[in-house]
N, C-alpha and C. Protein backbone atom coordinates (compact mmCIF):
# COMPACT_ATOMS: atom_id res chain seq x y z
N UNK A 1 117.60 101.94 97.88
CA UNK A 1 117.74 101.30 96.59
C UNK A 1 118.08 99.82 96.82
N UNK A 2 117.24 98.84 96.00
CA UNK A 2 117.51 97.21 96.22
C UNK A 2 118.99 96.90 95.62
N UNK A 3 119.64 95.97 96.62
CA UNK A 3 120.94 95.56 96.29
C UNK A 3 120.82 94.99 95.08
N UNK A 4 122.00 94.65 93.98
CA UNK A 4 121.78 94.28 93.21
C UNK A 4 123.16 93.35 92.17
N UNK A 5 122.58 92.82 91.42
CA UNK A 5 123.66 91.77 90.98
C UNK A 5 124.87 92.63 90.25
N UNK A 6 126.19 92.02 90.16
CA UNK A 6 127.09 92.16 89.46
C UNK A 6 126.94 93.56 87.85
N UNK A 7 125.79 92.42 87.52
CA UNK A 7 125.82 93.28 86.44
C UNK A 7 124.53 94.55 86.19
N UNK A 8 124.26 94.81 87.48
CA UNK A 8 123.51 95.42 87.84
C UNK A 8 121.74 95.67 88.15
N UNK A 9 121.61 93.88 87.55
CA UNK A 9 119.90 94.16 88.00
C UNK A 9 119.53 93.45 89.25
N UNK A 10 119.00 94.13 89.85
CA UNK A 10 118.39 94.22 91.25
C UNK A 10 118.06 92.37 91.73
N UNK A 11 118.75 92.38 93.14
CA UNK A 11 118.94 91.19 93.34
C UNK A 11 116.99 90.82 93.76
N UNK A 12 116.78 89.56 93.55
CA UNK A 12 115.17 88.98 94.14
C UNK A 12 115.68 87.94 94.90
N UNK A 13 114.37 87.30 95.71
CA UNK A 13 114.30 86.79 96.17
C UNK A 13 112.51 85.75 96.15
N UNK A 14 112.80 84.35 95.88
CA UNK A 14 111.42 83.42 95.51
C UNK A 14 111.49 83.03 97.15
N UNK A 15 110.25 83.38 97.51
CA UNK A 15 109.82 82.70 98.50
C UNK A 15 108.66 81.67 98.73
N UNK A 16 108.62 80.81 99.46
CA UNK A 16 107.52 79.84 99.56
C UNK A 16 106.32 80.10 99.36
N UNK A 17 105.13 79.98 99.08
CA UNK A 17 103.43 80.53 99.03
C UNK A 17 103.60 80.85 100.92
N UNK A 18 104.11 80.11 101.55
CA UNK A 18 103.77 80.25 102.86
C UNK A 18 104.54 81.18 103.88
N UNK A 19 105.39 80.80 103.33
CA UNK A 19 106.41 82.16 103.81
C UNK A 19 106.03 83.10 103.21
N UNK A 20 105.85 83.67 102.07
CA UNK A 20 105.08 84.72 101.47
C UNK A 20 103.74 85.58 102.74
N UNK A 21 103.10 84.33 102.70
CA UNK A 21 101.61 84.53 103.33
C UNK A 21 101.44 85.17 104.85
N UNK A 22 102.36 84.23 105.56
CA UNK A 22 102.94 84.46 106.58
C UNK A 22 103.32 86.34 106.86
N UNK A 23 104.24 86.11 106.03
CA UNK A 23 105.19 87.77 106.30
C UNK A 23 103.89 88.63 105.81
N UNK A 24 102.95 88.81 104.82
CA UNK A 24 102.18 89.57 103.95
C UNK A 24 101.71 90.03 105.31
N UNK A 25 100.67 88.59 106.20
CA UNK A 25 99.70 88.64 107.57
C UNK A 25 100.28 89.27 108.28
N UNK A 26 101.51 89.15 108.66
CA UNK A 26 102.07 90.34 110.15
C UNK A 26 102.38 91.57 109.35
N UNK A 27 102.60 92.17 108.22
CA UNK A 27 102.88 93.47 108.08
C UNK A 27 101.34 93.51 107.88
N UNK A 28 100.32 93.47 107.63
CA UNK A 28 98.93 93.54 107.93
C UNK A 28 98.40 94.09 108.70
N UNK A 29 98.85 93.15 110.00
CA UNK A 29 98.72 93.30 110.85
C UNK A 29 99.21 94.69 112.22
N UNK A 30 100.48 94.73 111.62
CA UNK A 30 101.27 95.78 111.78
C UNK A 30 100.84 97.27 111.21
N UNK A 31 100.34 97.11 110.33
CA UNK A 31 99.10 98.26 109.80
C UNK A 31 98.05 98.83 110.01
N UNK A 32 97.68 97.47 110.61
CA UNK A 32 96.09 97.95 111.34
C UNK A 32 96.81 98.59 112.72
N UNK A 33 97.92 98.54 113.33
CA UNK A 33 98.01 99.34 114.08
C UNK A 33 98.65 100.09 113.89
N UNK A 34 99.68 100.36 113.20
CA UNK A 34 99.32 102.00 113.10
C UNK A 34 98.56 102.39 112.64
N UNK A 35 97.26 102.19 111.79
CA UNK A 35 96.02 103.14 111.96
C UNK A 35 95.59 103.31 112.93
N UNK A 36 95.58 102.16 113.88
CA UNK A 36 94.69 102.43 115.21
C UNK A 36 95.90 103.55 115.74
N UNK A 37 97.15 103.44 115.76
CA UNK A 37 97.86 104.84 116.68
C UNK A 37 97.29 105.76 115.93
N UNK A 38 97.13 105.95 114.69
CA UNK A 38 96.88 107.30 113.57
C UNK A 38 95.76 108.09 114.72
N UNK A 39 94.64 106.88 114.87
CA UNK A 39 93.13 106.99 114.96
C UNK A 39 93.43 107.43 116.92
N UNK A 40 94.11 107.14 117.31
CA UNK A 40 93.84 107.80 118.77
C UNK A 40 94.26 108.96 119.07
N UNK A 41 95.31 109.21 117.88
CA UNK A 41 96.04 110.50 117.89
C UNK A 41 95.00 111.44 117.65
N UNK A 42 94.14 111.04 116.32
CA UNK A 42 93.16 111.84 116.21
C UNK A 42 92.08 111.91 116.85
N UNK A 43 91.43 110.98 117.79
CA UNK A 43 90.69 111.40 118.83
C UNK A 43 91.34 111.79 120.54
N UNK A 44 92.86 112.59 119.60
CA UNK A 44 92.89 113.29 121.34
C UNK A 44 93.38 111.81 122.09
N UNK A 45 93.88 111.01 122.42
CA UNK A 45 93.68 109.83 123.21
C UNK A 45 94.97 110.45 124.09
N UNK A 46 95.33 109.77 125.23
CA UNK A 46 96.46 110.47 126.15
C UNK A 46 97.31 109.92 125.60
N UNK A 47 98.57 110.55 126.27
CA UNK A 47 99.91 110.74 125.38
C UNK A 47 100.60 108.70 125.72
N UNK A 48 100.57 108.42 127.02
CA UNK A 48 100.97 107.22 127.44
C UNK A 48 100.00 106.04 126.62
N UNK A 49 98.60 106.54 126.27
CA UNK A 49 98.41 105.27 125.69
C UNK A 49 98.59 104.70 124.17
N UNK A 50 98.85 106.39 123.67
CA UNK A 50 99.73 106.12 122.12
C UNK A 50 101.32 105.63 122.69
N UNK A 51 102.14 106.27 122.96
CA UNK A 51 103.35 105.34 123.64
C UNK A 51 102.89 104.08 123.43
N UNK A 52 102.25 103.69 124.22
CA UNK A 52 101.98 102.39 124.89
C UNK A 52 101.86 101.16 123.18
N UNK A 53 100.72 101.98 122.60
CA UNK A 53 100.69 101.19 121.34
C UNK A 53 102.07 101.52 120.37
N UNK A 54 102.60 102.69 120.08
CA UNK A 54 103.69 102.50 119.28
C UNK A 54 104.72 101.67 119.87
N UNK A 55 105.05 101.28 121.06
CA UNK A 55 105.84 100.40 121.71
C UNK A 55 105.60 98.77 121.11
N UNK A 56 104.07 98.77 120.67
CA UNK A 56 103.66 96.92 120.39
C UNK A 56 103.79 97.34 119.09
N UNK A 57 103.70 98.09 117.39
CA UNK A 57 104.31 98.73 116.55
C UNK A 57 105.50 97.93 116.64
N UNK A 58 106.09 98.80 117.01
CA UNK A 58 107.71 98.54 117.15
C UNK A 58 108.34 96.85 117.33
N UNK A 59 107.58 96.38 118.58
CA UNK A 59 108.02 95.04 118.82
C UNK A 59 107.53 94.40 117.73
N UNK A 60 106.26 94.53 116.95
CA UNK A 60 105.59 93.83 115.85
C UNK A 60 106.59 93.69 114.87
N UNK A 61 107.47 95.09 114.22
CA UNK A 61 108.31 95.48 113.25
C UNK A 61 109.26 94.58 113.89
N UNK A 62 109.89 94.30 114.65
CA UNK A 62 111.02 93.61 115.18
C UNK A 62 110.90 92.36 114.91
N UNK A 63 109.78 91.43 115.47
CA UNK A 63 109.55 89.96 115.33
C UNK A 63 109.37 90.05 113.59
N UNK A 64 108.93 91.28 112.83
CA UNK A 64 108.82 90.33 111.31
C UNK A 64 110.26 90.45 110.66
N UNK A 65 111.29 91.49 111.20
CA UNK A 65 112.56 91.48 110.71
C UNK A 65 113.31 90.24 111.35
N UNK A 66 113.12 89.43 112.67
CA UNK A 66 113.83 88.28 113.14
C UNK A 66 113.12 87.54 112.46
N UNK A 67 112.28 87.36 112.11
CA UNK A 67 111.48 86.03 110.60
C UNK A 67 112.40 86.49 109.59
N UNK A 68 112.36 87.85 109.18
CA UNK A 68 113.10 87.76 107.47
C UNK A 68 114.13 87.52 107.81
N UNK A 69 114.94 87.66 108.66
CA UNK A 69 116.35 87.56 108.63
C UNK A 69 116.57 86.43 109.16
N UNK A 70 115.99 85.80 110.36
CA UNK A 70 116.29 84.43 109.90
C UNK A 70 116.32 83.32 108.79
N UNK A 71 115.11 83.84 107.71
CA UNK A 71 114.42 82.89 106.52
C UNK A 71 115.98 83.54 105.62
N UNK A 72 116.42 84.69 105.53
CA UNK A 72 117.40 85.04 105.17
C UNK A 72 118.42 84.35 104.89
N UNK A 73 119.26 84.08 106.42
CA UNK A 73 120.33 83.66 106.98
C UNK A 73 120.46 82.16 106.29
N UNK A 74 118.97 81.23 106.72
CA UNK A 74 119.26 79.97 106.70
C UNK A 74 118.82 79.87 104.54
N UNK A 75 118.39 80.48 103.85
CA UNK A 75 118.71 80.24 102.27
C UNK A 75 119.50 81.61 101.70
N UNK A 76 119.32 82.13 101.63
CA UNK A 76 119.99 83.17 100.63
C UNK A 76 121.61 83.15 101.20
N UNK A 77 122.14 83.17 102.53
CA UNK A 77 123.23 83.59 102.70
C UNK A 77 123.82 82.26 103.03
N UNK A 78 122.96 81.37 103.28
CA UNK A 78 123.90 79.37 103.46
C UNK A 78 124.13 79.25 102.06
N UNK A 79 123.35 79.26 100.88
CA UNK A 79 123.91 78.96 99.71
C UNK A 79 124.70 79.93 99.23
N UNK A 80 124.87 81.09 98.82
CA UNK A 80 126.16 82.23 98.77
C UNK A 80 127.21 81.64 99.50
N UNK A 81 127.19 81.17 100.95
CA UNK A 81 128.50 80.90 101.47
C UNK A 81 129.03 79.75 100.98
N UNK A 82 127.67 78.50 100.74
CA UNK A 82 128.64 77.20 99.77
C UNK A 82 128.85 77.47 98.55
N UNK A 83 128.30 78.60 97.80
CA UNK A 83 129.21 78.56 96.59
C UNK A 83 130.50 80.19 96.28
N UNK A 84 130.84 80.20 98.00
CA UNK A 84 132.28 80.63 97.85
C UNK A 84 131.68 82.13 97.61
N UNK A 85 130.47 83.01 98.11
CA UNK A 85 130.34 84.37 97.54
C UNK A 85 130.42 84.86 99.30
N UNK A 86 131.96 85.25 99.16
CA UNK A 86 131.95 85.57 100.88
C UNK A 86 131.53 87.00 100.93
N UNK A 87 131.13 88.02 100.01
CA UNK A 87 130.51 89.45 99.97
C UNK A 87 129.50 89.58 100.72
N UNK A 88 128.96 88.30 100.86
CA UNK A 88 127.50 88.26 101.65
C UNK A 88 127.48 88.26 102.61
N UNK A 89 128.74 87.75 103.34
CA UNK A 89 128.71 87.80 104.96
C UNK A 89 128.44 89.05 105.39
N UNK A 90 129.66 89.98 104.78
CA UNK A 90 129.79 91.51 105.07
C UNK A 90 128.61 92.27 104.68
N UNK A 91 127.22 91.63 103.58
CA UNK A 91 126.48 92.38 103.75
C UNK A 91 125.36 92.03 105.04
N UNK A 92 125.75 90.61 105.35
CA UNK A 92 124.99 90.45 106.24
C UNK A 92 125.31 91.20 107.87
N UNK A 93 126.84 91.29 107.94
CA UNK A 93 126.50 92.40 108.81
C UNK A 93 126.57 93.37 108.72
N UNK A 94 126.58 94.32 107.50
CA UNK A 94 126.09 95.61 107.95
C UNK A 94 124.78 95.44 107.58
N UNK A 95 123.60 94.56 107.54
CA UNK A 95 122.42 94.75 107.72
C UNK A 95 122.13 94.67 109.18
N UNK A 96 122.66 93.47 109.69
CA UNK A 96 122.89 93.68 111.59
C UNK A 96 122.94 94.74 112.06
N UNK A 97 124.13 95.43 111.68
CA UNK A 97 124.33 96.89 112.66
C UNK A 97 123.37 97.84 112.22
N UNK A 98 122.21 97.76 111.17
CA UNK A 98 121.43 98.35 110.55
C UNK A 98 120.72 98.45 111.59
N UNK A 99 120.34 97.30 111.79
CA UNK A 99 118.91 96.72 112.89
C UNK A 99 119.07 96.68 113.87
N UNK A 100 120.51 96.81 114.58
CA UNK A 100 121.09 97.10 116.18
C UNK A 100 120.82 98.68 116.32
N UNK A 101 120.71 99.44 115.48
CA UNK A 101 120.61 100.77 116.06
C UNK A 101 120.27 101.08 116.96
């Protein structure tokens, strides 16, 4: 469920056309492979070379969460901290220990 304001409607976030565009292209991208894992699974492919691709999956998912959370860090949670909303720190790390798992 999306975090959400005080008075309860769901917090957003405006992002740039380019930052938008950006993030849209690597989860895209990130899609076309897992179809391609879907697609080797289903032709039988050996067990190490699905590994092999859910391993670049994974790192893919990783580099677009160090983009959001950096684009994060440096607007949504620098302005919360100059106007005194220190709640955000603490959600910012338990989104950390989210992503340290």
């Amino acid at each position: 469920m999306p975090e959400q304001t005080e008075c309860g409607v769901p917090k957003k976030k405006e992002r740039t056309e380019k930052e938008y565009k950006d993030l849209v292209n690597r989860l895209s991208r990130i899609e076309g492979q897992v179809r391609g894992v879907k697609g080797m699974l289903e032709r039988d492919a050996y067990c190490i070379d699905i590994l092999v691709q859910v391993a670049a999956v994974n790192a893919a998912l990783n580099s677009f969460n160090k983009i959001l959370l950096a684009n994060h860090i440096k607007t949504c949670v620098a302005q919360d901290v100059r106007e005194g909303k220190e709640e955000t720190i603490d959600e910012l790390v338990s989104i950390i220990q989210k992503l340290m798992k």
